[in-house]
C-alpha atoms as a PDB file:
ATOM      1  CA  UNK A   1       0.000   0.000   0.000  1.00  0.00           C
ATOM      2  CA  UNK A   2       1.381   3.509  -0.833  1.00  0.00           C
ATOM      3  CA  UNK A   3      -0.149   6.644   0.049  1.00  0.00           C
ATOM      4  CA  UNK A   4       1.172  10.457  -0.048  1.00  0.00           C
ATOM      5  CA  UNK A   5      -0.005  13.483   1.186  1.00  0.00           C
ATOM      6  CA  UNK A   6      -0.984  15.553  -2.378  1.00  0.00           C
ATOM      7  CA  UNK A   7      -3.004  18.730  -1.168  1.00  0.00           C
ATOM      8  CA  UNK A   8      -3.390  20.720   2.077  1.00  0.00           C
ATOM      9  CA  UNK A   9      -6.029  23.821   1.622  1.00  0.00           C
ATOM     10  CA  UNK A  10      -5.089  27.168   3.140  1.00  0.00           C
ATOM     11  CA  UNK A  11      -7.650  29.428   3.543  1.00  0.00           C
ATOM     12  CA  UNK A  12      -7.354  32.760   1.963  1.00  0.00           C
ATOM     13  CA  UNK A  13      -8.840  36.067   2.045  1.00  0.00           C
ATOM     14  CA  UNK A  14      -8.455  36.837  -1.611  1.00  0.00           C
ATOM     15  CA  UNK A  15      -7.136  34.532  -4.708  1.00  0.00           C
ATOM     16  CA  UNK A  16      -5.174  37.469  -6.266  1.00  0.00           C
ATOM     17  CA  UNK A  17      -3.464  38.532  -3.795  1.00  0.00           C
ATOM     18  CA  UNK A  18      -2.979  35.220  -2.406  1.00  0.00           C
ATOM     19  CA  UNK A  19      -1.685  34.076  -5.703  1.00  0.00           C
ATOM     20  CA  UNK A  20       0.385  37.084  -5.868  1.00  0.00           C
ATOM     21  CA  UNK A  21       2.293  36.692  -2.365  1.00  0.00           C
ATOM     22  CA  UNK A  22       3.252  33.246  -2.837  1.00  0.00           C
ATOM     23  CA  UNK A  23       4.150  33.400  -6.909  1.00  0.00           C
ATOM     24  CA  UNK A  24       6.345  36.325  -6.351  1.00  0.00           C
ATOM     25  CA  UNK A  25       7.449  36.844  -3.352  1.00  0.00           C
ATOM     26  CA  UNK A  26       7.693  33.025  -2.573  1.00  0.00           C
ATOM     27  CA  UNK A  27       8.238  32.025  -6.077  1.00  0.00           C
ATOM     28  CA  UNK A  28       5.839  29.104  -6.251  1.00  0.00           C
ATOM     29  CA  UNK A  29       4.370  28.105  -9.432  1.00  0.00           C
ATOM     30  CA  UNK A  30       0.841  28.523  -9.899  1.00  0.00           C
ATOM     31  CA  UNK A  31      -0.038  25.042 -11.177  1.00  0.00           C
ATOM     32  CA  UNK A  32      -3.697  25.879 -11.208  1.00  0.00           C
ATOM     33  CA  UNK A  33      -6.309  28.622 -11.490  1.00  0.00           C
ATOM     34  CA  UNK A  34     -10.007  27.349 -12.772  1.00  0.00           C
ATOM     35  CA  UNK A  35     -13.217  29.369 -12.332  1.00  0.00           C
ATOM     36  CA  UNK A  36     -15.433  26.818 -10.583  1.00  0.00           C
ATOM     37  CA  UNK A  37     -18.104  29.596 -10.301  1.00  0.00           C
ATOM     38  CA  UNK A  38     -18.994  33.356  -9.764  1.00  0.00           C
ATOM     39  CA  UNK A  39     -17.425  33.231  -6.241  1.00  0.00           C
ATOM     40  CA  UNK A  40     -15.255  29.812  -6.385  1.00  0.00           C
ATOM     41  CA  UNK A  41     -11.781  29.006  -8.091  1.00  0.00           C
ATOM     42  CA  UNK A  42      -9.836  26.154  -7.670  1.00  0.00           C
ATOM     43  CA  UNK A  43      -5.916  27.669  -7.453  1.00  0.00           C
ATOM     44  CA  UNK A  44      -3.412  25.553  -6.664  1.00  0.00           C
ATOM     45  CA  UNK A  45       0.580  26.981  -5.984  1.00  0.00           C
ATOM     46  CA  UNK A  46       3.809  24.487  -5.074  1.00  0.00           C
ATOM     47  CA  UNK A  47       7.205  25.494  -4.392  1.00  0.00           C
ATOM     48  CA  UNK A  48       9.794  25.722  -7.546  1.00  0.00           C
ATOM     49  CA  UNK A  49      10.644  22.452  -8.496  1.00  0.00           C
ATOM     50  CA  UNK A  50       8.996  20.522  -5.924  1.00  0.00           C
ATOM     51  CA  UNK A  51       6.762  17.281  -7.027  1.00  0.00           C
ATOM     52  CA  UNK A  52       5.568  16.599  -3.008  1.00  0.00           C
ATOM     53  CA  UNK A  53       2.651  18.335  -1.427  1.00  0.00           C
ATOM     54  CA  UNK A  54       1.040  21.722  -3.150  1.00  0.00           C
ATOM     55  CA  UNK A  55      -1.266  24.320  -1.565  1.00  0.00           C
ATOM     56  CA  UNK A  56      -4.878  25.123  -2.710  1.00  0.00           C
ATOM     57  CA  UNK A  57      -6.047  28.599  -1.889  1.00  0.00           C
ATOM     58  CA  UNK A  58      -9.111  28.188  -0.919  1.00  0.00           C
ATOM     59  CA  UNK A  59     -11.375  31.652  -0.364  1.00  0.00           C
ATOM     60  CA  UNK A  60     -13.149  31.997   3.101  1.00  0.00           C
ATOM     61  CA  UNK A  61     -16.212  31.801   1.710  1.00  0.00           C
ATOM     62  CA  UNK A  62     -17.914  32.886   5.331  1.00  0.00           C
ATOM     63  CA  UNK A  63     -17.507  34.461   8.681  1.00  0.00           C
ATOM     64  CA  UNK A  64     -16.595  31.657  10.245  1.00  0.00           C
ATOM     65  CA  UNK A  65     -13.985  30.463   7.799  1.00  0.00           C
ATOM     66  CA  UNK A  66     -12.852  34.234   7.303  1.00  0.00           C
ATOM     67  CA  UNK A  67     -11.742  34.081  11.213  1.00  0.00           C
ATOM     68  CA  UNK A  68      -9.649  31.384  10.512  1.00  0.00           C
ATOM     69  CA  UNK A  69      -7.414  32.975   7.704  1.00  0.00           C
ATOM     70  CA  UNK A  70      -3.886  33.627   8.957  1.00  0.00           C
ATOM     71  CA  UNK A  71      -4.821  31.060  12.141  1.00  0.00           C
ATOM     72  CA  UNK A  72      -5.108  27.952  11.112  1.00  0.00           C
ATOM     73  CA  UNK A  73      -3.447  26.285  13.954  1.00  0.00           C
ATOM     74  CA  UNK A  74      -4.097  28.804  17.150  1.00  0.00           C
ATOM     75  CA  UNK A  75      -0.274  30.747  16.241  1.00  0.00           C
ATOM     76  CA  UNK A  76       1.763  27.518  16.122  1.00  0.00           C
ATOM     77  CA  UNK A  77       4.088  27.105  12.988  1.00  0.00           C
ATOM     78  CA  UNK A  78       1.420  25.186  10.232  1.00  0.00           C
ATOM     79  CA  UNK A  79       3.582  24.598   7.346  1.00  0.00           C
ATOM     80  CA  UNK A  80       7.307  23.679   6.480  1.00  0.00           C
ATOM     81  CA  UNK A  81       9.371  24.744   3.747  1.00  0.00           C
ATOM     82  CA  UNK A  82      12.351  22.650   3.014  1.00  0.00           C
ATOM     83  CA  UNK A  83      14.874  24.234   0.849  1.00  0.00           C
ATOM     84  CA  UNK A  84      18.294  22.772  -0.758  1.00  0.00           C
ATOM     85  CA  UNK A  85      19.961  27.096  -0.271  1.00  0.00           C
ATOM     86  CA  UNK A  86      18.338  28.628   3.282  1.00  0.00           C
ATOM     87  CA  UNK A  87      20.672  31.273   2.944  1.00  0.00           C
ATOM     88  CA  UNK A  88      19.388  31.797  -0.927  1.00  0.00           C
ATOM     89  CA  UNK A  89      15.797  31.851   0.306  1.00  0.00           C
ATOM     90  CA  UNK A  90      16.255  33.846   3.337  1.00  0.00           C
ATOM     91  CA  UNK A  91      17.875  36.550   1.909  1.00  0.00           C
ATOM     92  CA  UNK A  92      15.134  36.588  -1.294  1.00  0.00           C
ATOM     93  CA  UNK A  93      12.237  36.687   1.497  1.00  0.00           C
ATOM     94  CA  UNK A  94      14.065  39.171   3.288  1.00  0.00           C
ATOM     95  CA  UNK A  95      14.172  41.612  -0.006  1.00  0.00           C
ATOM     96  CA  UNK A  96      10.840  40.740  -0.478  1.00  0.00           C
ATOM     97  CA  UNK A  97       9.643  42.266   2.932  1.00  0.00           C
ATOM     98  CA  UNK A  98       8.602  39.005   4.501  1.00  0.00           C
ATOM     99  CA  UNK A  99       8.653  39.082   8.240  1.00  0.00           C
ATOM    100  CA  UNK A 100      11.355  36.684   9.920  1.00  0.00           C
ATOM    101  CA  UNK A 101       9.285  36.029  13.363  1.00  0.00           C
ATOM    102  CA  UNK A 102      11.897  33.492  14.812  1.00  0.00           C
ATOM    103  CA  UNK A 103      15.920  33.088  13.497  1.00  0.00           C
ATOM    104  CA  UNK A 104      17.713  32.080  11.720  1.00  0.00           C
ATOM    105  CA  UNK A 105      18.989  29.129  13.782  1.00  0.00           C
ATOM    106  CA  UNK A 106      21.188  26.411  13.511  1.00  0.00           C
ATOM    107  CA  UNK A 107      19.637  23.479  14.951  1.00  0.00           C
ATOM    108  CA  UNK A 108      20.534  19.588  15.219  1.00  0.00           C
ATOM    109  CA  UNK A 109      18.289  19.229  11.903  1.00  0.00           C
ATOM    110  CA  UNK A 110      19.690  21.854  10.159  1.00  0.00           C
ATOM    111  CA  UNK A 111      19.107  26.080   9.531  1.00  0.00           C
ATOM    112  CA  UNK A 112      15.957  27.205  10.384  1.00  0.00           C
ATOM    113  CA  UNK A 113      13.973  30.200  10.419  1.00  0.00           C
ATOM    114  CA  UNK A 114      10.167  31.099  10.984  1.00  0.00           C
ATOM    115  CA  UNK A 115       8.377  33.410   8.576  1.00  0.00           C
ATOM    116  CA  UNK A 116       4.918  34.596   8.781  1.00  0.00           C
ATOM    117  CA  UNK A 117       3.236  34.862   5.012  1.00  0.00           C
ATOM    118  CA  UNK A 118       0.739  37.731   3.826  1.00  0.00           C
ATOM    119  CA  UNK A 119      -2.032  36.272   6.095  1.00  0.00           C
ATOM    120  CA  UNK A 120       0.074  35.807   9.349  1.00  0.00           C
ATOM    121  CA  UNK A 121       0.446  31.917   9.042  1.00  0.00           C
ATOM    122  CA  UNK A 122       3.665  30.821  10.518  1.00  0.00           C
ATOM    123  CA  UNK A 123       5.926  28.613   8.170  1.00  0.00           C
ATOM    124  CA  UNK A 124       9.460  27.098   8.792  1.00  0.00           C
ATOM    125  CA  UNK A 125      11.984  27.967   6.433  1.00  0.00           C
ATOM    126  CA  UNK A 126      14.433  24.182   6.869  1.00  0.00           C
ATOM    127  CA  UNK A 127      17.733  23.360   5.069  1.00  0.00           C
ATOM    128  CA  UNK A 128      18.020  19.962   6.272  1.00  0.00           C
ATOM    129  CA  UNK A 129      21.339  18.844   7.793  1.00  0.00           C
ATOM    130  CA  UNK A 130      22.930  16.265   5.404  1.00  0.00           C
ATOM    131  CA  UNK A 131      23.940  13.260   7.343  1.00  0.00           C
END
């Protein structure tokens, strides 16, 4: 039996701006953007090069899910960002006037920083160790 994580949905206030933030200043690829309806799209953004686990932006489509963009885990770090250059991708974050909240660190596992994207969500920016 094989199974893989494919998809995680991040809720988002806006799809332009959502697609903007992580396309340019995080340089994913937008790998998807379909009209579904007047008020639904189906966009879907993964890291450069990466063939693992991609993000759907999924519009808060009501109060309830509006209160959770930028929160999705009560302020603990939700996603990780493995990288093969932290240094490279610090620095380009940096320029891009994304917030650092935590680091950089060097850790047992490798550099590590945390950055909060345009919403607030923590994410951990990881260059591995190599054993």
């Amino acid at each position: 039996m094989q199974q893989e994580l494919f998809q995680i949905a991040l809720v988002v206030a806006d799809y332009d701006e959502a697609i903007r933030f992580y396309t340019e200043k995080m340089r994913f690829t937008l790998v998807e953007d379909l009209v579904r309806s007047e008020t639904k799209r189906w966009v879907v953004v993964a890291p450069p090069g990466s063939t693992g686990c991609r993000l759907l932006l999924a519009k808060a489509a009501n109060d309830e899910q509006q209160s959770r963009v930028g929160n999705q885990t009560g302020g603990r770090v939700f996603l990780f960002l493995y990288t093969d250059d932290f240094w490279r991708d610090y620095h380009h974050l940096v320029a891009q006037q994304v917030e650092f909240v935590r680091g950089p660190l060097e850790e047992p596992y490798g550099t590590v920083g945390v950055f909060a994207d345009l919403y607030g969500n923590l994410w951990d920016l990881i260059q591995p160790r190599v054993a």
